[in-house]
C-alpha atoms as a PDB file:
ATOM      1  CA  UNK A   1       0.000   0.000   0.000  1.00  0.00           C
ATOM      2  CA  UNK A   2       1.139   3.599  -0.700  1.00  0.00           C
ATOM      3  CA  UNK A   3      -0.083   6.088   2.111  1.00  0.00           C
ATOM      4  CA  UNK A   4      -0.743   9.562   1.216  1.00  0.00           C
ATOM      5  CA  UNK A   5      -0.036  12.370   4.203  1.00  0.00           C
ATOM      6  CA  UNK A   6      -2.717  14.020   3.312  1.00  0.00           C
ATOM      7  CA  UNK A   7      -6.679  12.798   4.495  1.00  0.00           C
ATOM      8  CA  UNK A   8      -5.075   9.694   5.243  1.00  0.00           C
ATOM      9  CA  UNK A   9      -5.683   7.872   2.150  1.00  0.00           C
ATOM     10  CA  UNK A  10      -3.986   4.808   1.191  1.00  0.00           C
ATOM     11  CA  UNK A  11      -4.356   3.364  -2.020  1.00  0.00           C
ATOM     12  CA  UNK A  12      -3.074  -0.796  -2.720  1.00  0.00           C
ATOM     13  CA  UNK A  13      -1.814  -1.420  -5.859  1.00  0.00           C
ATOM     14  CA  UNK A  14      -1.971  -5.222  -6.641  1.00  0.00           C
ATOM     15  CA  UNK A  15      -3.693  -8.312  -5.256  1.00  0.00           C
ATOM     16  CA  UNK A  16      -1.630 -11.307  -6.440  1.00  0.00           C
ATOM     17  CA  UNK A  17      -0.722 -13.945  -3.935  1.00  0.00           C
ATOM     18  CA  UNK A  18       2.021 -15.546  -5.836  1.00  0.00           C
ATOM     19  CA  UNK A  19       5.496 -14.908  -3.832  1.00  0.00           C
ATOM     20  CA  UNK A  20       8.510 -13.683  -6.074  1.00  0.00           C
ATOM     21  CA  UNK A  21      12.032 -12.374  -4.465  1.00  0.00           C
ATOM     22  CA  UNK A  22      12.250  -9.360  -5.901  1.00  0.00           C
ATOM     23  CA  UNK A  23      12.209  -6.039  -3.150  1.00  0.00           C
ATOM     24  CA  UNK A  24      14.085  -7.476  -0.156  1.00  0.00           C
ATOM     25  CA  UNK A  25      15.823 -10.961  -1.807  1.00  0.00           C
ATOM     26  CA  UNK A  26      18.430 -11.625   0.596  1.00  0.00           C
ATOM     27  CA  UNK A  27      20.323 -14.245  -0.365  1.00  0.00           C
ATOM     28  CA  UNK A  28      22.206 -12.268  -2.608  1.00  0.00           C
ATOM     29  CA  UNK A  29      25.059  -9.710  -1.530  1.00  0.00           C
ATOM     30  CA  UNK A  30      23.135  -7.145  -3.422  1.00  0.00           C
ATOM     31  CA  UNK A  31      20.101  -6.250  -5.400  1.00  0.00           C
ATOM     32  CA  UNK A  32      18.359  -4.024  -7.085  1.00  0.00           C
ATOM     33  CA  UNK A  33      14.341  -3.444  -8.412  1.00  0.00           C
ATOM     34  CA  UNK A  34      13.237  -1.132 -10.271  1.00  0.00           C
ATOM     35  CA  UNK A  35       9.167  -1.387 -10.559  1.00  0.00           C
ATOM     36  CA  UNK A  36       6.735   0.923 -12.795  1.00  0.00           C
ATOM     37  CA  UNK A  37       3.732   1.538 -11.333  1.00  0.00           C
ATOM     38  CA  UNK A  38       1.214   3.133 -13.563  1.00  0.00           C
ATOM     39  CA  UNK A  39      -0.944   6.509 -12.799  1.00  0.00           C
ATOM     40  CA  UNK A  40      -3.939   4.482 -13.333  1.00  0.00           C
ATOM     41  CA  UNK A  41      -3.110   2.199 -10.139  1.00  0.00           C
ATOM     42  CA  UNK A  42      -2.165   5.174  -8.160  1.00  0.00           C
ATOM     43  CA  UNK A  43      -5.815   6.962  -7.368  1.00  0.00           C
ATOM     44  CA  UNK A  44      -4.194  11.273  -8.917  1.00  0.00           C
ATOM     45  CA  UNK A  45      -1.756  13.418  -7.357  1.00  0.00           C
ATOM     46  CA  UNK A  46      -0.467  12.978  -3.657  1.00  0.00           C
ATOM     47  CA  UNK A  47       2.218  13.320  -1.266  1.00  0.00           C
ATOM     48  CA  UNK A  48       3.459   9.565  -0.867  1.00  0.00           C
ATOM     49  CA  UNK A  49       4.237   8.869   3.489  1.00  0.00           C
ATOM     50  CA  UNK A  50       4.721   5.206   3.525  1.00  0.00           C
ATOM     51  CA  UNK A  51       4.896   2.004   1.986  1.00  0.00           C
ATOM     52  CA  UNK A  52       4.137  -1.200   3.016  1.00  0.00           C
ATOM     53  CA  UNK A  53       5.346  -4.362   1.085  1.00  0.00           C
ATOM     54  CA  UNK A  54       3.025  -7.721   1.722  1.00  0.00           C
ATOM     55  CA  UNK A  55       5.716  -9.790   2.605  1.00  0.00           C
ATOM     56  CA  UNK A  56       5.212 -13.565   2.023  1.00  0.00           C
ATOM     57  CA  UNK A  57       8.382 -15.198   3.223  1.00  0.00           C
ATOM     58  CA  UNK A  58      11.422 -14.058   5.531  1.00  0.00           C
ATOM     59  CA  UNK A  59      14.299 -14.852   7.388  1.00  0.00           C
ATOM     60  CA  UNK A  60      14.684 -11.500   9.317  1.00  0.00           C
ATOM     61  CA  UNK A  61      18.562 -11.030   8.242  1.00  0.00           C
ATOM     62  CA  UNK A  62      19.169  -7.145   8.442  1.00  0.00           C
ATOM     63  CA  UNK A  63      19.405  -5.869   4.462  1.00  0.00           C
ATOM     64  CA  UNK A  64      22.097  -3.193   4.842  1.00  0.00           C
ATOM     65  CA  UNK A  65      21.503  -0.006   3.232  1.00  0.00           C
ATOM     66  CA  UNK A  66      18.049  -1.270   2.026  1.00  0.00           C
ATOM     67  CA  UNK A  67      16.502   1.754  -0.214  1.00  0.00           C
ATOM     68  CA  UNK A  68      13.728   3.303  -1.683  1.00  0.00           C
ATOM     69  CA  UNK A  69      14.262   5.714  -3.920  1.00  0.00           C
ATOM     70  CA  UNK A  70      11.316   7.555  -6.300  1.00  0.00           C
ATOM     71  CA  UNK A  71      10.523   9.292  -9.263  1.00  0.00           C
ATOM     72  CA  UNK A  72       7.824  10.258 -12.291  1.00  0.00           C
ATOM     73  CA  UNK A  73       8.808   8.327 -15.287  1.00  0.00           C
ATOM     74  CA  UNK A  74       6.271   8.196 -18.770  1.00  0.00           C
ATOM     75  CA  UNK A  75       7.580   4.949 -19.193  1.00  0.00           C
ATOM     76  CA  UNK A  76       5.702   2.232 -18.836  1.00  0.00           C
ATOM     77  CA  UNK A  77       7.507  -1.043 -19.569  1.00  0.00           C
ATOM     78  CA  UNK A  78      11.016  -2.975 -19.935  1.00  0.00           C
ATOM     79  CA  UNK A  79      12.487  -4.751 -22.364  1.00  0.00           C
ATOM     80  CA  UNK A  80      15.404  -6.907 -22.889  1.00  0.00           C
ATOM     81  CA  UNK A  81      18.726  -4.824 -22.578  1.00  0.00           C
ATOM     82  CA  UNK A  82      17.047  -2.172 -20.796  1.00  0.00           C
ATOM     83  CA  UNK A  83      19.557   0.013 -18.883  1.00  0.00           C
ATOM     84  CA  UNK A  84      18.945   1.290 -15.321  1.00  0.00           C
ATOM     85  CA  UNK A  85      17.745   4.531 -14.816  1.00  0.00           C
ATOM     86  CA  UNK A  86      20.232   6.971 -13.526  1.00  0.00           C
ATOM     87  CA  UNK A  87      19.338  10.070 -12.647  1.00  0.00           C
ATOM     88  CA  UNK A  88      15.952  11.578 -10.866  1.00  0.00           C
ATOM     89  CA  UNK A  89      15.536   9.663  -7.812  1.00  0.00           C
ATOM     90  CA  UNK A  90      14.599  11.105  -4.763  1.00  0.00           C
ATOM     91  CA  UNK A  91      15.973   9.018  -1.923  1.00  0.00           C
ATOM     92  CA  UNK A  92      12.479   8.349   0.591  1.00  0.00           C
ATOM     93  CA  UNK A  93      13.564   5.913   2.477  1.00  0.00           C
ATOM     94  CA  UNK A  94      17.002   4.311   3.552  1.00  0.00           C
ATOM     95  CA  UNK A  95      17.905   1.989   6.344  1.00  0.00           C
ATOM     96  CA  UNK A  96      19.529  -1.267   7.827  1.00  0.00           C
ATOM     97  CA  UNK A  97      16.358  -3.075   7.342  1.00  0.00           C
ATOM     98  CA  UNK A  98      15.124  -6.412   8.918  1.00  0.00           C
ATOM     99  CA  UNK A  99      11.825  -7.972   7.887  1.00  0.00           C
ATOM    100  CA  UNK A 100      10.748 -10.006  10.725  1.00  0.00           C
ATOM    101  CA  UNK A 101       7.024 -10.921   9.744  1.00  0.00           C
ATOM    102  CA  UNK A 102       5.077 -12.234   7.345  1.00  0.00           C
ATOM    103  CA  UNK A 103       2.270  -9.767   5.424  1.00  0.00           C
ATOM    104  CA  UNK A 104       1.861  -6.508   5.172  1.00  0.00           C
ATOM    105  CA  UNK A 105       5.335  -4.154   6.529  1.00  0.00           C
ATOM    106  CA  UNK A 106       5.001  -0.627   6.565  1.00  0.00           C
ATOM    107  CA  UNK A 107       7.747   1.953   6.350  1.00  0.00           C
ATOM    108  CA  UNK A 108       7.202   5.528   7.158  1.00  0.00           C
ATOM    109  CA  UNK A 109       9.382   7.350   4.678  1.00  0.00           C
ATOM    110  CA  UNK A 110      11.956   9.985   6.000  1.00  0.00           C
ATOM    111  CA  UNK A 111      11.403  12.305   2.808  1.00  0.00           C
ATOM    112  CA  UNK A 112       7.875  12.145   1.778  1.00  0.00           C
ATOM    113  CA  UNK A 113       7.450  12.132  -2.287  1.00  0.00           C
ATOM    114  CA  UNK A 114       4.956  14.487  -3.905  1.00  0.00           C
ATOM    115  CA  UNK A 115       3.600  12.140  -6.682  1.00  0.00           C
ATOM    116  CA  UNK A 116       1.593  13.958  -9.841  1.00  0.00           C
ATOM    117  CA  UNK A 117      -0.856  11.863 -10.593  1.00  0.00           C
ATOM    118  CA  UNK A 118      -0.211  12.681 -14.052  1.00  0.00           C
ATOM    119  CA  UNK A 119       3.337  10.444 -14.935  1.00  0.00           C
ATOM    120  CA  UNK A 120       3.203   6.689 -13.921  1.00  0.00           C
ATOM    121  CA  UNK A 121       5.466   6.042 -10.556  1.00  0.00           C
ATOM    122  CA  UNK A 122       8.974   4.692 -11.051  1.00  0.00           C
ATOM    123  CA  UNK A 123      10.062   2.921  -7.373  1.00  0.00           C
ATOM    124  CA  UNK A 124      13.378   1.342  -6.871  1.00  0.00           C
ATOM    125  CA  UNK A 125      14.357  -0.648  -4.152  1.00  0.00           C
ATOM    126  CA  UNK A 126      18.085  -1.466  -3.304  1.00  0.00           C
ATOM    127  CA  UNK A 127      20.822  -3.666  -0.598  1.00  0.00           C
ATOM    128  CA  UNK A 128      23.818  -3.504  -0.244  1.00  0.00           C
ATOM    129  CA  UNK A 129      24.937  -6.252   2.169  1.00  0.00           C
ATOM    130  CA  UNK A 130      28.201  -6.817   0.663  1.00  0.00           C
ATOM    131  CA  UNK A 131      28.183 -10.777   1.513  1.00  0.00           C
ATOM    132  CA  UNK A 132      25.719 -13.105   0.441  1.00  0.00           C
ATOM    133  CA  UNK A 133      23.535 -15.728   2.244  1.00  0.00           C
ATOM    134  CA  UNK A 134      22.309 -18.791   1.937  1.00  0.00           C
ATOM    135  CA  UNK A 135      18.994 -20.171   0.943  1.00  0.00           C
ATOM    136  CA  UNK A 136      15.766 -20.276   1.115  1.00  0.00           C
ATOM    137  CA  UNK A 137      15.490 -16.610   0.744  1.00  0.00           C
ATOM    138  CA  UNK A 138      12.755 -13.320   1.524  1.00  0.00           C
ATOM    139  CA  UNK A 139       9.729 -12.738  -1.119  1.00  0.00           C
ATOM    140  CA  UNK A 140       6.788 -10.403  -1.263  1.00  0.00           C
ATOM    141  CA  UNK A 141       3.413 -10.732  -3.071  1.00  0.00           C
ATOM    142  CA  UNK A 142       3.419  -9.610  -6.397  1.00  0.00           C
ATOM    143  CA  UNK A 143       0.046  -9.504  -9.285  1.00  0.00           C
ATOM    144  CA  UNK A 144       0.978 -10.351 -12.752  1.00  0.00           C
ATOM    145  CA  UNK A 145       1.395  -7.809 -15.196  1.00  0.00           C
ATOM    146  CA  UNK A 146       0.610  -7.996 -18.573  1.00  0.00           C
ATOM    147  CA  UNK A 147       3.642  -6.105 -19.508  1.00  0.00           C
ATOM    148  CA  UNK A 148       7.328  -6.070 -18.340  1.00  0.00           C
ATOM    149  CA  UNK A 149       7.247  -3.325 -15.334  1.00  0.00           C
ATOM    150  CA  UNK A 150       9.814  -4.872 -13.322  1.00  0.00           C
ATOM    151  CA  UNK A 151      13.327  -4.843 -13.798  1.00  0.00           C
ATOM    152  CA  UNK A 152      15.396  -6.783 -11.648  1.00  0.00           C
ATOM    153  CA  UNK A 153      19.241  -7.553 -11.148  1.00  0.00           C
ATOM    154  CA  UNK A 154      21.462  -9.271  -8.081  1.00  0.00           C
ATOM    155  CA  UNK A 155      25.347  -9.118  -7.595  1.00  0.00           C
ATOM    156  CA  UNK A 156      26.572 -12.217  -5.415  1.00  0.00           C
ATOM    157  CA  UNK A 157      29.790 -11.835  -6.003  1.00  0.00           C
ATOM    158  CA  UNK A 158      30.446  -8.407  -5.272  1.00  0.00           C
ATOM    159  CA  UNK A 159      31.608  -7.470  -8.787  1.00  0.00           C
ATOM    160  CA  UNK A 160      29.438  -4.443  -9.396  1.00  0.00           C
ATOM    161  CA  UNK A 161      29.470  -1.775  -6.255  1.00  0.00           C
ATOM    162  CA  UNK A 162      26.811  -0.006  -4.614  1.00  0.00           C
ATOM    163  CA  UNK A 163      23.542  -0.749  -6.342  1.00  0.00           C
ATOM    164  CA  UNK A 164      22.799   2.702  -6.566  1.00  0.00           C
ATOM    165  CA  UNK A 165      25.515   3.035  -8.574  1.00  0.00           C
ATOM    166  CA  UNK A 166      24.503   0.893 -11.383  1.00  0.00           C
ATOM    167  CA  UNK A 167      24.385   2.135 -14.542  1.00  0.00           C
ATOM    168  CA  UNK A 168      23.800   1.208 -18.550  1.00  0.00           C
ATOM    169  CA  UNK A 169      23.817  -2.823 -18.589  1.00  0.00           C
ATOM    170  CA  UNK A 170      25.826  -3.484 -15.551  1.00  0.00           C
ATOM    171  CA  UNK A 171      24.799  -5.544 -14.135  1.00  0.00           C
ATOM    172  CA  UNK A 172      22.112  -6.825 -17.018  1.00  0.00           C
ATOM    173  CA  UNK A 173      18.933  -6.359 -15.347  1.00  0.00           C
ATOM    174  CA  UNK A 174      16.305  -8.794 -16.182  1.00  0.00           C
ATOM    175  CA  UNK A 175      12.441  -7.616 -16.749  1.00  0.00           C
ATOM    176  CA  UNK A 176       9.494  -9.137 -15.894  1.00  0.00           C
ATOM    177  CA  UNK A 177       5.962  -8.997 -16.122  1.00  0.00           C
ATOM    178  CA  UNK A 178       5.497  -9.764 -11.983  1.00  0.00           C
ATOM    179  CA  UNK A 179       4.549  -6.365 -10.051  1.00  0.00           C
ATOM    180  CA  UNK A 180       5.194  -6.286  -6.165  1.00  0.00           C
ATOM    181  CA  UNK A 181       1.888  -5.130  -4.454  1.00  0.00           C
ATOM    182  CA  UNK A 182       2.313  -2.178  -2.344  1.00  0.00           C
END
């Protein structure tokens, strides 16, 4: 769910109960997400608070660094050989993280994010542990999409630096069509 400061409206986007990695996988040393979601889902223009992930498996290991960073994209889908996206974030959330429980996990953000309501929502959610675990690993709920709005990448072998440093095709991020609900 995505909580607005204002009236106290929170809208969910998605209602899948399939469970995927992506958001807070942490078997590997780092990840990162990158998720569309569209204007459509997102109920017009308001200041974004929280988030809360629904959460479907977890270890409770502490994701170091674990981010959430924001922005208004007119994109609307990935493809093969997609590059991250650079530039525009606004950092809303950042912490040593531990998910501890199963369903839905809010976080209040520490810089709220003054969404449109015009531009579809770019999120992107990062870790940077710097080791890796071992299986089984974290998940959250996710809906199928019929289009590519996720792209997704993982370094366990510490080759490619602070995920919010990646850039162009390294590490090769991998879409898919399966949307985290929030």
């Amino acid at each position: 769910t995505l909580s607005a400061r204002r009236f106290g409206v929170t809208n969910q986007v998605g209602t899948g109960t399939s469970a995927g990695t992506y958001v807070i996988d942490n078997y590997f040393a780092r990840a990162r997400t990158e998720v569309i979601y569209l204007a459509n889902d997102l109920g017009g223009p308001k200041r974004l608070a929280s988030a809360a992930l629904q959460v479907a498996s977890t270890l409770g290991r502490t994701l170091t660094n674990w981010t959430i960073r924001m922005k208004h994209t007119t994109r609307t889908a990935f493809s093969a050989g997609d590059s991250w996206d650079p530039d525009g974030w606004t950092i809303v959330y950042r912490t040593n993280q531990v998910f501890a429980s199963t369903g839905w996990c809010s976080v209040a953000f520490s810089t709220p994010f003054d969404y449109s309501g015009t531009n579809h929502l770019m999120v992107d959610f990062s870790h940077n542990n710097g080791t890796a675990y071992s299986y089984p690993q974290s998940g959250c709920r996710y809906t199928a999409a019929a289009q590519n709005r996720v792209l997704a990448s993982t370094d366990s072998f510490n080759s490619y630096g602070d995920p919010l440093s990646w850039s162009g095709q390294s590490p090769f991020g991998i879409p898919s069509g399966t949307v985290p609900n929030i």
